[in-house]
C-alpha atoms as a PDB file:
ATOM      1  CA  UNK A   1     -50.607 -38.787  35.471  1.00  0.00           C
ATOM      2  CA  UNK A   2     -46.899 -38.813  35.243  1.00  0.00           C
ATOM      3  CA  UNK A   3     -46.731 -38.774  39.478  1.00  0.00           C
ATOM      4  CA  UNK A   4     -49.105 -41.744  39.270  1.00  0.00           C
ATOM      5  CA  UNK A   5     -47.098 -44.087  36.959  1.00  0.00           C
ATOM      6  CA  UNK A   6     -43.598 -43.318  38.871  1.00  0.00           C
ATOM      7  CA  UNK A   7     -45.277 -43.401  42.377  1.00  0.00           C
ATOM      8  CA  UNK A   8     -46.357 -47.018  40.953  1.00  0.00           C
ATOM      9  CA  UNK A   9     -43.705 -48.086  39.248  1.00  0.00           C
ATOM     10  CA  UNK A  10     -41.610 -47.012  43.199  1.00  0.00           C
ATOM     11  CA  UNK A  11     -44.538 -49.163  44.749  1.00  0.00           C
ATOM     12  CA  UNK A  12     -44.109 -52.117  42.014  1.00  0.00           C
ATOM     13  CA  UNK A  13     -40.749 -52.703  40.695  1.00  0.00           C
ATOM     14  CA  UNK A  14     -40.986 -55.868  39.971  1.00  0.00           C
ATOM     15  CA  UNK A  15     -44.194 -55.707  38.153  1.00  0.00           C
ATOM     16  CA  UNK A  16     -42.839 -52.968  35.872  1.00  0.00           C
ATOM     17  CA  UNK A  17     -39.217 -54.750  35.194  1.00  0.00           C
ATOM     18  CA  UNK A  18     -42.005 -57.919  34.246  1.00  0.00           C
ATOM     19  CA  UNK A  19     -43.754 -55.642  31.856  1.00  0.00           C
ATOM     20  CA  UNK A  20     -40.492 -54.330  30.188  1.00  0.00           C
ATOM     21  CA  UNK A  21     -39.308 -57.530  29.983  1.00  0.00           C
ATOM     22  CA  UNK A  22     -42.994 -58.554  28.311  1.00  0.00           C
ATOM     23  CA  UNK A  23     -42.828 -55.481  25.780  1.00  0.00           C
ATOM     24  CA  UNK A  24     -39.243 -56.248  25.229  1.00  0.00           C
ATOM     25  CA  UNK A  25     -40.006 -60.237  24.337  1.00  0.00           C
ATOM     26  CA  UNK A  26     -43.410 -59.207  22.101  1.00  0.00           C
ATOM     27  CA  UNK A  27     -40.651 -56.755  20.466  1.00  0.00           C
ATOM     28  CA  UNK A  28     -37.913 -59.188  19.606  1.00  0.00           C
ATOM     29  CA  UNK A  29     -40.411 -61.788  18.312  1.00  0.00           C
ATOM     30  CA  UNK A  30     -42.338 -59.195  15.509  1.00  0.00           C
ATOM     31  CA  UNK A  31     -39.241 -58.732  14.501  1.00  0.00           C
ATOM     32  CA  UNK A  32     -38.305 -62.171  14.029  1.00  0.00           C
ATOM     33  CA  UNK A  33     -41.470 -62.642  12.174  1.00  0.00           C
ATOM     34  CA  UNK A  34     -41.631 -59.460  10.132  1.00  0.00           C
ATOM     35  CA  UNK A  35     -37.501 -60.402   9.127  1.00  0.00           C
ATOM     36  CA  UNK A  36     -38.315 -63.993   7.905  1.00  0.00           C
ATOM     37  CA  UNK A  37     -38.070 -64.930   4.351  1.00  0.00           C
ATOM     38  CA  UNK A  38     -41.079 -67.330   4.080  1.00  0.00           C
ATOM     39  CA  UNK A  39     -44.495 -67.299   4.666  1.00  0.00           C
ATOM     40  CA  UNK A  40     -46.732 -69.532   6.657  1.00  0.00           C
ATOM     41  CA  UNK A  41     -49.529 -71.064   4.808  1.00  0.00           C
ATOM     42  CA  UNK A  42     -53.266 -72.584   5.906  1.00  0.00           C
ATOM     43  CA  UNK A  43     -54.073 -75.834   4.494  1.00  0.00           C
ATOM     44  CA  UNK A  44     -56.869 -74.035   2.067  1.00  0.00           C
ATOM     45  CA  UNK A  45     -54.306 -71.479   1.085  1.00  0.00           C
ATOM     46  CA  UNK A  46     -51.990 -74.282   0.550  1.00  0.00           C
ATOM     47  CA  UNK A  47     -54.640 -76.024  -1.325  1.00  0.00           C
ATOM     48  CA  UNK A  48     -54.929 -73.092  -3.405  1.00  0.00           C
ATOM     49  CA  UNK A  49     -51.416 -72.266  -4.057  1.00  0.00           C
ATOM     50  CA  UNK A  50     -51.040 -76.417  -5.450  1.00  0.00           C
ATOM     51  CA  UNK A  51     -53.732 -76.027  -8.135  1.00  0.00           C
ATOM     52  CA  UNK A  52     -52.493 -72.237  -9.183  1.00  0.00           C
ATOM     53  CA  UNK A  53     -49.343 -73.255  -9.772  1.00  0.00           C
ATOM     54  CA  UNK A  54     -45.939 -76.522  -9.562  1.00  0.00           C
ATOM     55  CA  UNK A  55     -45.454 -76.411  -5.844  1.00  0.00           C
ATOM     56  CA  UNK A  56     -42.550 -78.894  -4.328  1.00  0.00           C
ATOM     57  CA  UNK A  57     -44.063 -80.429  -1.371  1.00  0.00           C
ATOM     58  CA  UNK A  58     -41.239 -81.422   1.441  1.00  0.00           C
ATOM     59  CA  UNK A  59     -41.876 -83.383   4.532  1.00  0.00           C
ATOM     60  CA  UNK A  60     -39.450 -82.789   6.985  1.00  0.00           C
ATOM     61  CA  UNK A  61     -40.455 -85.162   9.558  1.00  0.00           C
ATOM     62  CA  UNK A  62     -38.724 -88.487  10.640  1.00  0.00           C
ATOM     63  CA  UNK A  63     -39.363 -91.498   8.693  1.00  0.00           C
ATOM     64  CA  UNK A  64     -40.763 -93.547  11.358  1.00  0.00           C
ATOM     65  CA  UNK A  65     -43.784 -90.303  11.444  1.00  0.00           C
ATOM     66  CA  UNK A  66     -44.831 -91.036   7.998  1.00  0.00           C
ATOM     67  CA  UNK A  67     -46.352 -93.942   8.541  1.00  0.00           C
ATOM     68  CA  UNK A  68     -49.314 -92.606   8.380  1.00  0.00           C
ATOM     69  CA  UNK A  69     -49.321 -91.432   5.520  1.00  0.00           C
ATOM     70  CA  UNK A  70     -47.814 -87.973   3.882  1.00  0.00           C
ATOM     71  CA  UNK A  71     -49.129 -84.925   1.398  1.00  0.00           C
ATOM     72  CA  UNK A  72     -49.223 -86.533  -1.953  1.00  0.00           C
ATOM     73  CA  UNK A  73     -45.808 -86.982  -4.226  1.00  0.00           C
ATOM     74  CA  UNK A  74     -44.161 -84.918  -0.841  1.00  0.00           C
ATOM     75  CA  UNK A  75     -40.111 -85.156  -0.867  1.00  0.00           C
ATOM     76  CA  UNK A  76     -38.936 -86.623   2.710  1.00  0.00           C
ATOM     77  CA  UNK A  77     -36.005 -85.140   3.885  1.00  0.00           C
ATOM     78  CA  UNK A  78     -35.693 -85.081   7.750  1.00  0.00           C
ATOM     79  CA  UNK A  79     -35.144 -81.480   9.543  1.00  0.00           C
ATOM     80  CA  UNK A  80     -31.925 -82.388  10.575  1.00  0.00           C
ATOM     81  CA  UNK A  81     -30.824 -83.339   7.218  1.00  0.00           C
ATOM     82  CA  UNK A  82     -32.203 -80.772   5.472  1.00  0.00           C
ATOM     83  CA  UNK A  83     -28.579 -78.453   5.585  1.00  0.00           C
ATOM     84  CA  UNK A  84     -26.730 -81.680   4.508  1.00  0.00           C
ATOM     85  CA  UNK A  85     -28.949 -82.649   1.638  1.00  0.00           C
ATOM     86  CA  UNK A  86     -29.847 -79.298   0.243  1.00  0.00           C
ATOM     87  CA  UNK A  87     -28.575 -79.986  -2.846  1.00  0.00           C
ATOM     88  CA  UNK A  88     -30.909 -82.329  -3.652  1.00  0.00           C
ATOM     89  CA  UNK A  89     -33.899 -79.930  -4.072  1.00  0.00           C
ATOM     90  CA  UNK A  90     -30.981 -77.509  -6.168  1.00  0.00           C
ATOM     91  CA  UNK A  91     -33.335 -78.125  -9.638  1.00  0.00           C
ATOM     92  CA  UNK A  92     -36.339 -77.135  -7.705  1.00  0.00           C
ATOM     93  CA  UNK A  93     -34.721 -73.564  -6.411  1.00  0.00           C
ATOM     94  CA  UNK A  94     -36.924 -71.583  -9.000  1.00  0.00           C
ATOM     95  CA  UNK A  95     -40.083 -73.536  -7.727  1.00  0.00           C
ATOM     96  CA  UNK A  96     -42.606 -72.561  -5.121  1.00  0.00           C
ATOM     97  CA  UNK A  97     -41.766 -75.206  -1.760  1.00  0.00           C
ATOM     98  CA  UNK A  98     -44.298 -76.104   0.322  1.00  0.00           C
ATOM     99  CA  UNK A  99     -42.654 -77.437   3.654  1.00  0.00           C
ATOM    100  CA  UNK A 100     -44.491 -79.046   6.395  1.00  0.00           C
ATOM    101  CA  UNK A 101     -43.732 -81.403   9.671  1.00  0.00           C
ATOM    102  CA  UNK A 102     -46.054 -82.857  12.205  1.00  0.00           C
ATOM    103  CA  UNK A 103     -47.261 -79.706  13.599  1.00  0.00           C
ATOM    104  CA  UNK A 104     -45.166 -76.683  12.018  1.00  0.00           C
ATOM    105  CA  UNK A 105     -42.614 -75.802  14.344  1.00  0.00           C
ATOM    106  CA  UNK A 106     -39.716 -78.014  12.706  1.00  0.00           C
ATOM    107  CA  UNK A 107     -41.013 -76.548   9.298  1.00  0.00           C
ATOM    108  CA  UNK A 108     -40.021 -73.258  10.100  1.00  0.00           C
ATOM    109  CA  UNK A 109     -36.374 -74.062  10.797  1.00  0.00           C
ATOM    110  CA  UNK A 110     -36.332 -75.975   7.272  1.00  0.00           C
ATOM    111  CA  UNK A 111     -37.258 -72.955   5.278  1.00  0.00           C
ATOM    112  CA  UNK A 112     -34.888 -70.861   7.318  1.00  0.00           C
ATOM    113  CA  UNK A 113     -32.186 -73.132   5.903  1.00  0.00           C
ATOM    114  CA  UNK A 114     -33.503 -73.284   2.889  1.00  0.00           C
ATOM    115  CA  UNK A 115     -34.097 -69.592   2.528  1.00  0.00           C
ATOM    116  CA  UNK A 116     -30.444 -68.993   3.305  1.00  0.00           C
ATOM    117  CA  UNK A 117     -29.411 -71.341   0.810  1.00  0.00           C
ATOM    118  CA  UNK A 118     -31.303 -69.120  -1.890  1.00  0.00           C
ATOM    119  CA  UNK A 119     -34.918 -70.452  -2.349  1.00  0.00           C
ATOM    120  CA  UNK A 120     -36.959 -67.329  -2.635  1.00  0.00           C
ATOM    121  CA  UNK A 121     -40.714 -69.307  -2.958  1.00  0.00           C
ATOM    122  CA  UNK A 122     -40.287 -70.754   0.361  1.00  0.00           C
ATOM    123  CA  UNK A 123     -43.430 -71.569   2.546  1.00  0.00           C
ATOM    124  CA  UNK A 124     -44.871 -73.724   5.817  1.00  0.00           C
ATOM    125  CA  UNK A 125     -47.948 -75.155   6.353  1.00  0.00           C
ATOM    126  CA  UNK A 126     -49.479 -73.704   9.428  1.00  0.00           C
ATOM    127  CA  UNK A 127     -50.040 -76.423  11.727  1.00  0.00           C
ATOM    128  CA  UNK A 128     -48.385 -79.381   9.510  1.00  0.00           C
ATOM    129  CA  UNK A 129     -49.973 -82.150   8.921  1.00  0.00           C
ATOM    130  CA  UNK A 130     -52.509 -81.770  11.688  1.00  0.00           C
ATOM    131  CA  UNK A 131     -53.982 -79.555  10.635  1.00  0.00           C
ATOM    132  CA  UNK A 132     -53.948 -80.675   7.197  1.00  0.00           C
ATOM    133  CA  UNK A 133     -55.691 -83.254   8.336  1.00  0.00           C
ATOM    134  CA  UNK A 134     -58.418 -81.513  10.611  1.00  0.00           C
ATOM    135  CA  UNK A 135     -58.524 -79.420   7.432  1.00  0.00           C
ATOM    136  CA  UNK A 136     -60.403 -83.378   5.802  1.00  0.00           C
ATOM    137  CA  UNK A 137     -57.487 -83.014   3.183  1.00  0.00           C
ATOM    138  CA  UNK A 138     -56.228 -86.229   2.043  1.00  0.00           C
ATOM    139  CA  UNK A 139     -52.945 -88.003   2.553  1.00  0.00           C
ATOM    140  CA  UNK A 140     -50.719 -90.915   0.434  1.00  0.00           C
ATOM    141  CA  UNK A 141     -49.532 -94.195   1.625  1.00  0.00           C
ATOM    142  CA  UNK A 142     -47.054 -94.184  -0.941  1.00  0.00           C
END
């Protein structure tokens, strides 16, 4: 077996230096995920985690996104404002936060910030409001 794999990997260099490469990049992501301090949320486990206990809701998308409508009594706070303006979620820093964006990637970089800035009860919603939406949960004009 051992002749077989080096005659192929002689034979196919560059599709073993793609594979390492592949293993490598599955590796270093795992890791990313395995070494974050927050958790990604559905909307029904979001749903669940708002009637168990006082959740903070922050949406960190632009205001011009929120037209539509946000999560209900949500605190806006743009991504990109979010390390600036930390302080003002400070009385909320014992409190579960439930972060979300348009579609959850921004989210994630939110809680990073937050999480280094000491909240412990730090999670995303999975898809953001998307899939909050798909999910037939309802939103606020206000």
């Amino acid at each position: 077996m051992m002749t077989q794999i080096s005659e192929f990997s002689v034979n196919n260099p560059f599709l073993v230096i793609a594979f390492v490469i592949l293993l490598a990049l599955i590796f270093f992501n795992e890791m990313k995920i395995a070494t974050q301090r927050f958790a990604s949320l559905s909307p029904a486990a979001a749903v669940q985690l708002m009637n168990s206990e006082e959740v903070v809701v922050l949406d960190v998308r632009e205001a011009s996104e929120t037209v539509g409508g946000k999560i209900a009594k949500a605190i806006q706070i743009p991504v990109g404002a979010v390390a600036k303006r930390v302080s003002e979620l400070e009385k909320h820093k014992s409190k579960t936060l439930l972060v979300y964006d348009k579609t959850g990637a921004r989210a994630g970089i939110a809680c990073k910030e937050l999480s280094k800035n000491g909240f412990e009860k730090v999670y995303s919603l999975n898809g953001g409001v998307m899939a909050w939406q798909d999910a037939h949960m309802p939103l606020s004009k206000k």
